[in-house]
C-alpha atoms as a PDB file:
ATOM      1  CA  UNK A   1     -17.948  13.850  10.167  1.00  0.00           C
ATOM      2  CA  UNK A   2     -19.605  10.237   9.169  1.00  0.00           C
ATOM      3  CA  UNK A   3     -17.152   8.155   7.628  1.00  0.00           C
ATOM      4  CA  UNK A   4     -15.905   3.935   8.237  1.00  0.00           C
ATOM      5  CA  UNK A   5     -12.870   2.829   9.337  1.00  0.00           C
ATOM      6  CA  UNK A   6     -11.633   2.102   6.009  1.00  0.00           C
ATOM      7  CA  UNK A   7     -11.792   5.505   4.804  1.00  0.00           C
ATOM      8  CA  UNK A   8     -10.387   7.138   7.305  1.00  0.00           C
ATOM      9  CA  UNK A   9      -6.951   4.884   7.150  1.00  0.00           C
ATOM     10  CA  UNK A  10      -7.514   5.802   3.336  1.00  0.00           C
ATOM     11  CA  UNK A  11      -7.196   8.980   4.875  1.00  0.00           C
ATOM     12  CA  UNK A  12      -4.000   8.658   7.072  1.00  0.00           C
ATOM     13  CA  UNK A  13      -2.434   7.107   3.817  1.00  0.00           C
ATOM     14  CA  UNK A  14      -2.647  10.418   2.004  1.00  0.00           C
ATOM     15  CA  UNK A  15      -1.512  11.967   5.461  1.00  0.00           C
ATOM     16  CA  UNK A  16       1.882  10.496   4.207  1.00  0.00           C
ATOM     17  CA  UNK A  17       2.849  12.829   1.500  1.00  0.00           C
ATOM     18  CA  UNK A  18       2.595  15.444   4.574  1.00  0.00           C
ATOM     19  CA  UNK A  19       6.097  13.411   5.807  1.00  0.00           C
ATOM     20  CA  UNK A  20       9.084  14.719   4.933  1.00  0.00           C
ATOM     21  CA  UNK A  21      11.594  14.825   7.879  1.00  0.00           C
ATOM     22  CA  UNK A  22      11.223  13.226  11.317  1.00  0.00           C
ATOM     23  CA  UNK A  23       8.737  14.584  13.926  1.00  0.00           C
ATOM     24  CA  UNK A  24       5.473  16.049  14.860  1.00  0.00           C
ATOM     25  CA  UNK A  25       3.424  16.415  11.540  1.00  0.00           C
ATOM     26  CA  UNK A  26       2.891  19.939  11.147  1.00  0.00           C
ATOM     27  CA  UNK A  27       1.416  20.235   7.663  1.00  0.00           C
ATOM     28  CA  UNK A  28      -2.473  18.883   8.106  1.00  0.00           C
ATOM     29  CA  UNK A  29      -3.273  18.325   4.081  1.00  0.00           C
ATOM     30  CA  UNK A  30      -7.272  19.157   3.892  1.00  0.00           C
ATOM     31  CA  UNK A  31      -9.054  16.913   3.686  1.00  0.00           C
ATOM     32  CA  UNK A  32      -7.431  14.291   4.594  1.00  0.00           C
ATOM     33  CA  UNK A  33      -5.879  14.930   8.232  1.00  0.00           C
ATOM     34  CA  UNK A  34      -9.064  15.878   9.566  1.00  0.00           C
ATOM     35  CA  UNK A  35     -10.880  12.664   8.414  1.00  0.00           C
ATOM     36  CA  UNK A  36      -8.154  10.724  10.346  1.00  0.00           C
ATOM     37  CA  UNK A  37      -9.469  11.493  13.117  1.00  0.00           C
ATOM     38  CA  UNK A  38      -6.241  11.527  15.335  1.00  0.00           C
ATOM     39  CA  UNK A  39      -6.267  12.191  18.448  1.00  0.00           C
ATOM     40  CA  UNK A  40      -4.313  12.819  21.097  1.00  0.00           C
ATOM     41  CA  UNK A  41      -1.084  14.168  21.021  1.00  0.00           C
ATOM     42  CA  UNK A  42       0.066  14.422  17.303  1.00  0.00           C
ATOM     43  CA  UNK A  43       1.300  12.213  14.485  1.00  0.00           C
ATOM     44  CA  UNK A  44       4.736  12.035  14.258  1.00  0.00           C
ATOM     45  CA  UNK A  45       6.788  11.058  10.925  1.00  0.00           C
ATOM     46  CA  UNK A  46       9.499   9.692   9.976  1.00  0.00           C
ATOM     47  CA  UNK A  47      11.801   9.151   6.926  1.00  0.00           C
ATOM     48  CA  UNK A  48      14.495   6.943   5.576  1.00  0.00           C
ATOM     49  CA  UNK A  49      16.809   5.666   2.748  1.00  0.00           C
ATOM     50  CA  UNK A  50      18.523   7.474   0.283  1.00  0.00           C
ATOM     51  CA  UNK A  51      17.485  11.402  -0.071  1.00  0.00           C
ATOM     52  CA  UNK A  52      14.801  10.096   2.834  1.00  0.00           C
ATOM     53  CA  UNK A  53      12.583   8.480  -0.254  1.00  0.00           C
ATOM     54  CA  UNK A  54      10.899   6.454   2.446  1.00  0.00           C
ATOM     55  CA  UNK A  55       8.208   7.798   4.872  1.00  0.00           C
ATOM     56  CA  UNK A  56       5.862   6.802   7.299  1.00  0.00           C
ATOM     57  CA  UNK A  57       3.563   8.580  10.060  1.00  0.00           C
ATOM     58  CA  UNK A  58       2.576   7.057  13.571  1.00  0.00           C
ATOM     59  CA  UNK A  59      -0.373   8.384  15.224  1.00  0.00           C
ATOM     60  CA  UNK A  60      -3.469   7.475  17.328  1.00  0.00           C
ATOM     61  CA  UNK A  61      -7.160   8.142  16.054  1.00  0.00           C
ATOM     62  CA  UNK A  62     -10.581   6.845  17.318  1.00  0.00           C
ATOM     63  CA  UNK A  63      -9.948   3.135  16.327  1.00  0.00           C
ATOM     64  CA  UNK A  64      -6.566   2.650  17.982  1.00  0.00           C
ATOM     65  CA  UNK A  65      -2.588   3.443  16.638  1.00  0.00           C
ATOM     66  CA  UNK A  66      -2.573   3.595  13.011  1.00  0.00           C
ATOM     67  CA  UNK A  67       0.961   2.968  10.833  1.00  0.00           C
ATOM     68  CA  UNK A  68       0.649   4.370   7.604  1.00  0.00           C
ATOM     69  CA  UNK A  69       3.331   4.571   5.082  1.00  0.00           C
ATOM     70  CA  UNK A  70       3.842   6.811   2.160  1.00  0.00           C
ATOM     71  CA  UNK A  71       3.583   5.674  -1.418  1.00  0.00           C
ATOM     72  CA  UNK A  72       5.991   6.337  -3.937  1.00  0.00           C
ATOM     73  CA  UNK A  73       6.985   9.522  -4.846  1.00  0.00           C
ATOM     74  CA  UNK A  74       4.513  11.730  -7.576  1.00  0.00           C
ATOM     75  CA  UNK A  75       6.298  12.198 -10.868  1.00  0.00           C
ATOM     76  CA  UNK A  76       6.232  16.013 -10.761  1.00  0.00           C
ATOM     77  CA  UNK A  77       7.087  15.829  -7.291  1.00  0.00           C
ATOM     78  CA  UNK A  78      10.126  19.157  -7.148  1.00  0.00           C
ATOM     79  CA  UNK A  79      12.904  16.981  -6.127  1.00  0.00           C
ATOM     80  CA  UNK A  80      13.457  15.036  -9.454  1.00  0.00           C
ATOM     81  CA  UNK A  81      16.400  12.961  -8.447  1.00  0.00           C
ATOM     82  CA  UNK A  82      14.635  11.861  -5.572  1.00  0.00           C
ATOM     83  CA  UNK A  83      11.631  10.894  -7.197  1.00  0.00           C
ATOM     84  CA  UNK A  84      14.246   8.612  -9.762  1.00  0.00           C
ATOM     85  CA  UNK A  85      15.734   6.713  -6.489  1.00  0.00           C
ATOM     86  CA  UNK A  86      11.864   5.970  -5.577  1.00  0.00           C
ATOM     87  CA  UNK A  87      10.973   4.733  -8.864  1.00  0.00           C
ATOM     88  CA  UNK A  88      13.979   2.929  -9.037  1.00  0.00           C
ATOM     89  CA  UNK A  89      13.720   1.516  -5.114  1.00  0.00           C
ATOM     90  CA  UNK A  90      10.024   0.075  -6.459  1.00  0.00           C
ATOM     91  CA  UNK A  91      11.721  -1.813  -9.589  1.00  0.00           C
ATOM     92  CA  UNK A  92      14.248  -3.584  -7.447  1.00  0.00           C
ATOM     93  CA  UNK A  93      11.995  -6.559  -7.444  1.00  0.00           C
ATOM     94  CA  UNK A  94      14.334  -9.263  -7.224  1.00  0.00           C
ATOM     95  CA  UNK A  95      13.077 -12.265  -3.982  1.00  0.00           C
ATOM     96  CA  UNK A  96      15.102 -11.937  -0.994  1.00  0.00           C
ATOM     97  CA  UNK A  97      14.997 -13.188   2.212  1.00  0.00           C
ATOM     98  CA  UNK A  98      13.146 -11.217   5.162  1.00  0.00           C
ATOM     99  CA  UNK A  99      14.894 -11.253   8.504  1.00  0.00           C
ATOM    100  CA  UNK A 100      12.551 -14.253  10.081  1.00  0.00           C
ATOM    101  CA  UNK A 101       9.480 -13.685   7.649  1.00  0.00           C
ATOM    102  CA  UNK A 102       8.114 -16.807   5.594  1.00  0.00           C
ATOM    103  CA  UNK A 103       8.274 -17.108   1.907  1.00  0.00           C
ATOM    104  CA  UNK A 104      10.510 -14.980  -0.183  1.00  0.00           C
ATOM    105  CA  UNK A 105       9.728 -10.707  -0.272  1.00  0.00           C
ATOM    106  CA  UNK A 106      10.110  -7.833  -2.884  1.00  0.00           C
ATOM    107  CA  UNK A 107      13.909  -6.509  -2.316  1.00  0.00           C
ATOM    108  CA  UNK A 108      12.644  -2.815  -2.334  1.00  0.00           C
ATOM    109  CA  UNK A 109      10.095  -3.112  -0.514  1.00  0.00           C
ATOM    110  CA  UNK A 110      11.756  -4.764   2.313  1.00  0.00           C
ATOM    111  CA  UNK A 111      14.628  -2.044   2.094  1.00  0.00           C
ATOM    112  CA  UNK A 112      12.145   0.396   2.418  1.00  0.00           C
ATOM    113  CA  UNK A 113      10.521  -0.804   5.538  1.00  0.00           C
ATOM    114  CA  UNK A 114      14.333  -1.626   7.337  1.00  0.00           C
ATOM    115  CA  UNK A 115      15.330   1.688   6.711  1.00  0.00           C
ATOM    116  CA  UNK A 116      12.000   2.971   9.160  1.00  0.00           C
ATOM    117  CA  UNK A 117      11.954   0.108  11.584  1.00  0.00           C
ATOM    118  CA  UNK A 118      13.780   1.237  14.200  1.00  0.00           C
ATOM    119  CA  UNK A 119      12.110   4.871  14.615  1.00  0.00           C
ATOM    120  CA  UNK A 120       8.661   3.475  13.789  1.00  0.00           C
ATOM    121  CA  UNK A 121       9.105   0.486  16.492  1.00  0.00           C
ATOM    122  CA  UNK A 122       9.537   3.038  19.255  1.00  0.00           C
ATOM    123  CA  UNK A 123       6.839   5.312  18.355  1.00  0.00           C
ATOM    124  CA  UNK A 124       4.127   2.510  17.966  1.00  0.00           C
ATOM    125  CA  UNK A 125       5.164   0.205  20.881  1.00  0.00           C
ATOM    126  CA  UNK A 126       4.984   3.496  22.780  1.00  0.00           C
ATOM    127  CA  UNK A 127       1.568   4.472  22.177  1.00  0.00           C
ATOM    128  CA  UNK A 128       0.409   0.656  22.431  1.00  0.00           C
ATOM    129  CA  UNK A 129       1.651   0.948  25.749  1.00  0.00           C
ATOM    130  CA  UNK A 130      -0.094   4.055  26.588  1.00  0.00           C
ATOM    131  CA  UNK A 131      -3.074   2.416  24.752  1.00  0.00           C
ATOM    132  CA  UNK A 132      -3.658  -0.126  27.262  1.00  0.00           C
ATOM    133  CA  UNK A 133      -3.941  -3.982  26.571  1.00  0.00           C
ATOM    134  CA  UNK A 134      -6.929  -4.077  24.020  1.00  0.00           C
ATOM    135  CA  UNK A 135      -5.219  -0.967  21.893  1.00  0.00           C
ATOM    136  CA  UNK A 136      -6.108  -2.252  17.859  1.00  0.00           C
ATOM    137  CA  UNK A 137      -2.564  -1.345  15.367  1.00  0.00           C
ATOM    138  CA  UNK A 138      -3.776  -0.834  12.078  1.00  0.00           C
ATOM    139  CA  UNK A 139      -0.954  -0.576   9.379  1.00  0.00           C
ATOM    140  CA  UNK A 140      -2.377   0.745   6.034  1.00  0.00           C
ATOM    141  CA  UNK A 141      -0.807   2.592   2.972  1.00  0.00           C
ATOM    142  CA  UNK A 142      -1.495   3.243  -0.493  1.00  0.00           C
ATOM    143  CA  UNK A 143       1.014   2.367  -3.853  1.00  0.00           C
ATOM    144  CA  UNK A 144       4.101   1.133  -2.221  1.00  0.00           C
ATOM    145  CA  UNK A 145       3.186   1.875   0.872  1.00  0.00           C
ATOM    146  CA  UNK A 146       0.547  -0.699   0.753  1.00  0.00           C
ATOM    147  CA  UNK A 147       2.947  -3.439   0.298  1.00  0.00           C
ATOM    148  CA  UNK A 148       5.107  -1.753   2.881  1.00  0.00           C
ATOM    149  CA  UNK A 149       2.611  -2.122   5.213  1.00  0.00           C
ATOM    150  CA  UNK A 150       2.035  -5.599   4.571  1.00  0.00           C
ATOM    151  CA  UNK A 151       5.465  -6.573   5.081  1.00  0.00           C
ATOM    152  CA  UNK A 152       5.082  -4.522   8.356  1.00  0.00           C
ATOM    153  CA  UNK A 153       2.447  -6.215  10.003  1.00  0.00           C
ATOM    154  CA  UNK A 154       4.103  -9.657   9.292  1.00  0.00           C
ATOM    155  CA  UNK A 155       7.230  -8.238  10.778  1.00  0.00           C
ATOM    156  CA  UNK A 156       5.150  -6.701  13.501  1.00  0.00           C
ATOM    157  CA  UNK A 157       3.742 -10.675  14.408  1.00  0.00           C
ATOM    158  CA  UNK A 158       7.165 -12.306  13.714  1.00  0.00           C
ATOM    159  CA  UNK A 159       9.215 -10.473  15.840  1.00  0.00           C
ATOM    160  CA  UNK A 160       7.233  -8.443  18.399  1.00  0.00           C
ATOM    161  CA  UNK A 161       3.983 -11.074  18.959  1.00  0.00           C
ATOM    162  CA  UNK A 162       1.837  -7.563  17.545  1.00  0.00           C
ATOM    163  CA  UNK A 163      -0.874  -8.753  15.590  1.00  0.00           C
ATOM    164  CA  UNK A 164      -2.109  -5.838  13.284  1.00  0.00           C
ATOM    165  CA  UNK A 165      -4.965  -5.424  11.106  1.00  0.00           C
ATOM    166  CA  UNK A 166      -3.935  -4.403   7.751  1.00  0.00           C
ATOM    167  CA  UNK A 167      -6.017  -2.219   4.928  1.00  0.00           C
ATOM    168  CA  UNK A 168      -3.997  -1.082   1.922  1.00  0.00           C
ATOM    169  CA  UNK A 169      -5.071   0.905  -1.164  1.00  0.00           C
ATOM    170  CA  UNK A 170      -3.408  -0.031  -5.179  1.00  0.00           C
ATOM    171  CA  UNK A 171      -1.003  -1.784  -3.169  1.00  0.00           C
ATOM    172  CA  UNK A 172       1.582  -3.657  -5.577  1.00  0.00           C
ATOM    173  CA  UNK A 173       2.228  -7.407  -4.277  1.00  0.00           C
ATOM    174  CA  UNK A 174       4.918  -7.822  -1.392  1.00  0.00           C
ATOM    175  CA  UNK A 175       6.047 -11.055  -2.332  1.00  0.00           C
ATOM    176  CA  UNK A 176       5.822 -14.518  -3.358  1.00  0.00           C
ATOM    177  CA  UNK A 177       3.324 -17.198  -2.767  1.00  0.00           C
ATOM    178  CA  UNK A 178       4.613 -18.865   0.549  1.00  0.00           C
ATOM    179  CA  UNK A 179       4.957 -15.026   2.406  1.00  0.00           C
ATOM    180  CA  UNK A 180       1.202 -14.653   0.729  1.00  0.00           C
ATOM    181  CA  UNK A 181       0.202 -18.232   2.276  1.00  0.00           C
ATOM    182  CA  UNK A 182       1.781 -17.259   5.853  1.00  0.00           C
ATOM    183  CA  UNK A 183       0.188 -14.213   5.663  1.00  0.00           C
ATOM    184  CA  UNK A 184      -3.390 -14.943   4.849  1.00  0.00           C
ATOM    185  CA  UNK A 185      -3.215 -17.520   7.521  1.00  0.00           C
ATOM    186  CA  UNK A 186      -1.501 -15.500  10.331  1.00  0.00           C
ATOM    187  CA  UNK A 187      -3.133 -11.935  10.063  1.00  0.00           C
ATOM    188  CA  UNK A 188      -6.193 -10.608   8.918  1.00  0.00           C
ATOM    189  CA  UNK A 189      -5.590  -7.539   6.221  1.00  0.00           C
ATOM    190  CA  UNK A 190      -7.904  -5.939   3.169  1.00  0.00           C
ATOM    191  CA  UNK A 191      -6.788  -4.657   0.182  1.00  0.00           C
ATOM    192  CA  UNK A 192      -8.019  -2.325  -2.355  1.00  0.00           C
ATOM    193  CA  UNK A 193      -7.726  -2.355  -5.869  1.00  0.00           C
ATOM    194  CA  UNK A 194      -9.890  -0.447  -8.491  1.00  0.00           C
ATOM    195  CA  UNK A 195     -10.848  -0.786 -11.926  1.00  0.00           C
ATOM    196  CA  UNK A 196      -7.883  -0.842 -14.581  1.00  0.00           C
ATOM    197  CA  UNK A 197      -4.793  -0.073 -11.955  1.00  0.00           C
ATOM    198  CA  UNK A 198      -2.265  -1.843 -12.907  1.00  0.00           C
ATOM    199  CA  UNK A 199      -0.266  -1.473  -9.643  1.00  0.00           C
ATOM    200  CA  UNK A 200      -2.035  -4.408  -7.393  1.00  0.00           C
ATOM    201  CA  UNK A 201      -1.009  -6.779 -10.439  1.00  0.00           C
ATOM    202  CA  UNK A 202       2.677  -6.275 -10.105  1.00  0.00           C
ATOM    203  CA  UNK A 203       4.739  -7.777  -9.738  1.00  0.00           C
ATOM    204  CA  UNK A 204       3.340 -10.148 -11.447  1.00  0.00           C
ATOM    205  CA  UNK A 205       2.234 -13.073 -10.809  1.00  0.00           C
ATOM    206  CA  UNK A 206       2.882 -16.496 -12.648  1.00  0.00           C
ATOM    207  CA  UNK A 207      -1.233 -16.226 -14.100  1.00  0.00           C
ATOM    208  CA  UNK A 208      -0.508 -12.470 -14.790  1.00  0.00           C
ATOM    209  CA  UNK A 209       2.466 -13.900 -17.367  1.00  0.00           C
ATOM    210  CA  UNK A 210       0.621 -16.535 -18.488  1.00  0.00           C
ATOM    211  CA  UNK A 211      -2.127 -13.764 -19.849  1.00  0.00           C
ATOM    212  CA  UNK A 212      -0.160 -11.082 -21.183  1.00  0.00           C
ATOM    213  CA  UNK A 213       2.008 -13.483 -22.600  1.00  0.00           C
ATOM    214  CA  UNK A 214      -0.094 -13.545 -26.020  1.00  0.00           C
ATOM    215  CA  UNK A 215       0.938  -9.854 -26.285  1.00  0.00           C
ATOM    216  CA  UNK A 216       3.869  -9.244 -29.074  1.00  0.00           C
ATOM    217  CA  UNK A 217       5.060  -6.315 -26.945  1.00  0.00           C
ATOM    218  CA  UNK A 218       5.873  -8.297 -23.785  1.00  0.00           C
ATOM    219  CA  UNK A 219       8.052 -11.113 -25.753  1.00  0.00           C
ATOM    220  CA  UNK A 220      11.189  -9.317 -24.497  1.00  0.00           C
ATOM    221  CA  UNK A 221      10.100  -8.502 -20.583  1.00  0.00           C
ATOM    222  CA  UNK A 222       8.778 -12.038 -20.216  1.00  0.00           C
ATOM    223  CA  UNK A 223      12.101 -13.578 -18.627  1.00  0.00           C
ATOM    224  CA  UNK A 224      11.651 -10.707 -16.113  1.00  0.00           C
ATOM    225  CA  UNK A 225       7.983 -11.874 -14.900  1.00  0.00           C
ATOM    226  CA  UNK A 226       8.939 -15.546 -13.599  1.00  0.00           C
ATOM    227  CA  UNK A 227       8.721 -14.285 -10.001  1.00  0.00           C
ATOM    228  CA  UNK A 228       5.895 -15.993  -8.522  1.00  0.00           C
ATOM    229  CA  UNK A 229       4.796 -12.729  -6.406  1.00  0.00           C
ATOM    230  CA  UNK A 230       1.353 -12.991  -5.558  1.00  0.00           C
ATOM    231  CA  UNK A 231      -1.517 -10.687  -3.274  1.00  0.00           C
ATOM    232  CA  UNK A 232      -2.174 -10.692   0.278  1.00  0.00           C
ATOM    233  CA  UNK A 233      -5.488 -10.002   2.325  1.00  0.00           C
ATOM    234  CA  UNK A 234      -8.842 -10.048   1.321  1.00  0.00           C
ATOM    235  CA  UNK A 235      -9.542  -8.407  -2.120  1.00  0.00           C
ATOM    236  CA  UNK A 236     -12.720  -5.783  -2.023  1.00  0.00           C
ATOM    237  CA  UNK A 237     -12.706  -4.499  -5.888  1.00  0.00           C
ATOM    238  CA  UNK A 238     -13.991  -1.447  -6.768  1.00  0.00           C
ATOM    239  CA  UNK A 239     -15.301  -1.104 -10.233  1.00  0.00           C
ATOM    240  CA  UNK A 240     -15.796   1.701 -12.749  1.00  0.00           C
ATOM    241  CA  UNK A 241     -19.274   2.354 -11.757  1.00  0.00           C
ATOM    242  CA  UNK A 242     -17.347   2.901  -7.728  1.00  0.00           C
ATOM    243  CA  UNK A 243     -18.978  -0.516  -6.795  1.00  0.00           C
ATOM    244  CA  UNK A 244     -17.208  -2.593  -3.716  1.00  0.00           C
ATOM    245  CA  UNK A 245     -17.631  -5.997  -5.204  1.00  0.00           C
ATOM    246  CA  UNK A 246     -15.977  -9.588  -3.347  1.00  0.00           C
ATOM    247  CA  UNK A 247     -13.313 -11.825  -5.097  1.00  0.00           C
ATOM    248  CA  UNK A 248     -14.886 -14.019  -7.595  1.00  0.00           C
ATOM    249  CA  UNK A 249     -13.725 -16.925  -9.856  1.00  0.00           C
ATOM    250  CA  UNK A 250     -14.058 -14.933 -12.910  1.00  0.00           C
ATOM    251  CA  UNK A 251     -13.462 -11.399 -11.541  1.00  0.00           C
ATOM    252  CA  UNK A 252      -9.090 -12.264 -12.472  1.00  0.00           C
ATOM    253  CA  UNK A 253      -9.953 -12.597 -15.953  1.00  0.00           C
ATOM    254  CA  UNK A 254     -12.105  -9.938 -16.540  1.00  0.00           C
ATOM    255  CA  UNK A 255      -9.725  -7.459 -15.096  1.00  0.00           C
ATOM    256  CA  UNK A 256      -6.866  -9.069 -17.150  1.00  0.00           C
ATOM    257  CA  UNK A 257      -8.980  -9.291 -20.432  1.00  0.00           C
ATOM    258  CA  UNK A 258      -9.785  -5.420 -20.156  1.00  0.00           C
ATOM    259  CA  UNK A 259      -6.074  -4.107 -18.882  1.00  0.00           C
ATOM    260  CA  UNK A 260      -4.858  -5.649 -22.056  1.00  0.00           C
ATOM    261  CA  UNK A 261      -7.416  -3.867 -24.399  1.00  0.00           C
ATOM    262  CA  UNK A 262      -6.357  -1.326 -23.138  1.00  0.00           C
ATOM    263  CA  UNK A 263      -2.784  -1.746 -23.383  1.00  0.00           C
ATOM    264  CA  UNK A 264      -3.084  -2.838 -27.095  1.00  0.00           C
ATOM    265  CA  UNK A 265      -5.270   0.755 -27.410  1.00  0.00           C
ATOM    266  CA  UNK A 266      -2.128   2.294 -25.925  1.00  0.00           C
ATOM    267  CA  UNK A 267      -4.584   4.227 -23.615  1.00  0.00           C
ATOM    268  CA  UNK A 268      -1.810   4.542 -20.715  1.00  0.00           C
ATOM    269  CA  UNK A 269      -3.296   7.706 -19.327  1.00  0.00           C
ATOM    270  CA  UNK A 270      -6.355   6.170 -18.103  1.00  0.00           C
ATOM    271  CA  UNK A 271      -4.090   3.498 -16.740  1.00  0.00           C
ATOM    272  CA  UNK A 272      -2.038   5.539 -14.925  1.00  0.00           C
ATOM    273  CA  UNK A 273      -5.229   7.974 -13.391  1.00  0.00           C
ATOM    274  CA  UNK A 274      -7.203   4.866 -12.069  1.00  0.00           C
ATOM    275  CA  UNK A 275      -3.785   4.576  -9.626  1.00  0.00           C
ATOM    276  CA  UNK A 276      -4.369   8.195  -7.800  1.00  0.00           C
ATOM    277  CA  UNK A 277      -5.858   7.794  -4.115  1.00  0.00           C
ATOM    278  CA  UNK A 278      -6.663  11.901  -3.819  1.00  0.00           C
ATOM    279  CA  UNK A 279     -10.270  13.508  -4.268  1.00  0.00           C
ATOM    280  CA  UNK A 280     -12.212  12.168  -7.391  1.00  0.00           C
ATOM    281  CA  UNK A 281     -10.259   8.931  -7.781  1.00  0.00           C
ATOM    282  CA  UNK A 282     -12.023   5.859  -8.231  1.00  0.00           C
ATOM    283  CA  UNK A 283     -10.517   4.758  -4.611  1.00  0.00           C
ATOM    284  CA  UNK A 284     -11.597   7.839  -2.549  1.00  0.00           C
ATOM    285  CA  UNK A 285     -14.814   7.880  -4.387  1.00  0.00           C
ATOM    286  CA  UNK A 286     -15.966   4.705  -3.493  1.00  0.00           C
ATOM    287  CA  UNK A 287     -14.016   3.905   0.429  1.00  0.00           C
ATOM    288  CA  UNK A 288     -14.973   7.894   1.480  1.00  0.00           C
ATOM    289  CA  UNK A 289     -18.399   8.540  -0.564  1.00  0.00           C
ATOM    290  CA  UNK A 290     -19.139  11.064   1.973  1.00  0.00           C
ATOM    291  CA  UNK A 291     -18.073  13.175   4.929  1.00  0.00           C
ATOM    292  CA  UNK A 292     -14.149  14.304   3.372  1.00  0.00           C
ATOM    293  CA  UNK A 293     -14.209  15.310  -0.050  1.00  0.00           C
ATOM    294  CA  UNK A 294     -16.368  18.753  -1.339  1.00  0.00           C
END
C-alpha cells in the first residue's frame, strides 16, 4: 500500500470513530485502519467527559506513536443525547486559561482534552519509551479533534519537554492569537482545510467578522464573534478541483467571498458535505489519492 505520511494520520483520524470505551481497538473500520499502518502491539482508546463524548486512540505505525483524537460526534450518530452534549461541548467557545499554555484557548476544547490527559499521557510516554530516543509523536485529528490535537501538542511541549509534530484535517481554531503566536513559533504542525468548510474558520476570527459583517443575517450573532481566535500550523488548502495549494495573500478573501455566496444562496448542504473526512470527500480525495479508498 503506497500512501504519505499525511494520509495515513488522515487515516488514524477516522480510526477514531472506532473508539468508544477504553482499550485495545477491536473494530478495524476498512479502509482506514489498514492504511494506518500500526504496528506493533495494538491501538488502544480511550474516552472521556460526559456520556464519554470525548475519544482518542494511541498507537504506533511506521513513522513513530501517533495521537489521534476523534471529531465530534455525526448527527445521526444512535445515541442522540450524546451527540447534543458534543455539539454543545464544541459551542462552549468562551477564552479560558490553559493550565501553563500561552495565549487564551477554546473552553471546550480544552475540557475535552483534560478529560483524556491522564490515560493518554501513560499510553504515549509508554510507547515513547519503548520507542527509543529518536521515536517521532505525531498528534493529528480531524473536526474537533484537530483543534484537540493542537492544544495537545502544546500541552505535550509545556509540560512534558515532548515536542510533537502536528497534522490536523477541518480543524476549527483552538484559540486566540497569542496561543496561535506561541504555537507557530514553538512546534511545527499542518493543517488542512478544503474548499467551502466552514469549520477551520470558526471560531472566528476578528477578519472573519469584519467580512461577514456586511451580511443582514449576522447583525444579531455579531457580539458573539469578538473572540480573536485565530489558526495554527501551516495552511495546505485543498481546492474544489482536489488541488494542495500554499497560503497566499489573497487565498483569505477568496475563500471568504465564496462561503458568503453561498450562504446568501442558502446552499448549506454543500457547506456542510465539504466538512466529511470519509471516502469521496474533498479531504480524502486529495491527502489519500491512492492506495485506501476503492
Amino acid at each position: 500500500m503506497t500512501t504519505s505520511l499525511e494520509c495515513r494520520l488522515l487515516c488514524a483520524s477516522m480510526t477514531t470513530d472506532a473508539v468508544t470505551k477504553d482499550g485495545p481497538i477491536t473494530l478495524q473500520p476498512a479502509p482506514y485502519f489498514g492504511a494506518a499502518q500500526f504496528v506493533d502491539d495494538a491501538p488502544v482508546g480511550f474516552v472521556g467527559g460526559t456520556q464519554s463524548i470525548n475519544a482518542c486512540l494511541v498507537g504506533t505505525t511506521i513513522d513513530g506513536v501517533v495521537l489521534a483524537f476523534r471529531g465530534t460526534l455525526a448527527l445521526d450518530s444512535p445515541d442522540h443525547e450524546q451527540t447534543i452534549r458534543d455539539w454543545i461541548n464544541d459551542l462552549d467557545a468562551e477564552l479560558v486559561r490553559g493550565d501553563g499554555l500561552p495565549g487564551l484557548v477554546h473552553a471546550g476544547f480544552w475540557g475535552s482534552l483534560d478529560s483524556l490527559w491522564p490515560a493518554l499521557l501513560v499510553e504515549v510516554l509508554h510507547r515513547l519509551t519503548e520507542g527509543g530516543p529518536n521515536t517521532q509523536l505525531y498528534v493529528t485529528g480531524l473536526s474537533k479533534g484537530g483543534a484537540v490535537a493542537d492544544l495537545a501538542a502544546m500541552r505535550f511541549l509545556i509540560e512534558r519537554g515532548v515536542r510533537p509534530t502536528t497534522y490536523t484535517y477541518a480543524a476549527p481554531h483552538p484559540g486566540n492569537e497569542d496561543f496561535a503566536t506561541a504555537y507557530d513559533q514553538h512546534l511545527q504542525g499542518v493543517r488542512y482545510e478544503y474548499a467551502d468548510d466552514v469549520v477551520p474558520l470558526l471560531p472566528p476570527s476578528l477578519a472573519f467578522r469584519e467580512m461577514f459583517a456586511s451580511l443582514p443575517f449576522m447583525q444579531p450573532y455579531l457580539h458573539r464573534f469578538d473572540l480573536d481566535y485565530a489558526p495554527v500550523g501551516t495552511l495546505r488548502y485543498i481546492t474544489k478541483t482536489k488541488t494542495i495549494v500554499p497560503d497566499s495573500p489573497t487565498l483569505r478573501f477568496q475563500r471568504y467571498l465564496s462561503l458568503a455566496e453561498l450562504i446568501v444562496a442558502g446552499d448549506f448542504q454543500e457547506i456542510v458535505a465539504e466538512h466529511s473526512g470519509d471516502c469521496g470527500s474533498g479531504y480524502m480525495s486529495a491527502v489519500c489519492p491512492q492506495g485506501v479508498c476503492p
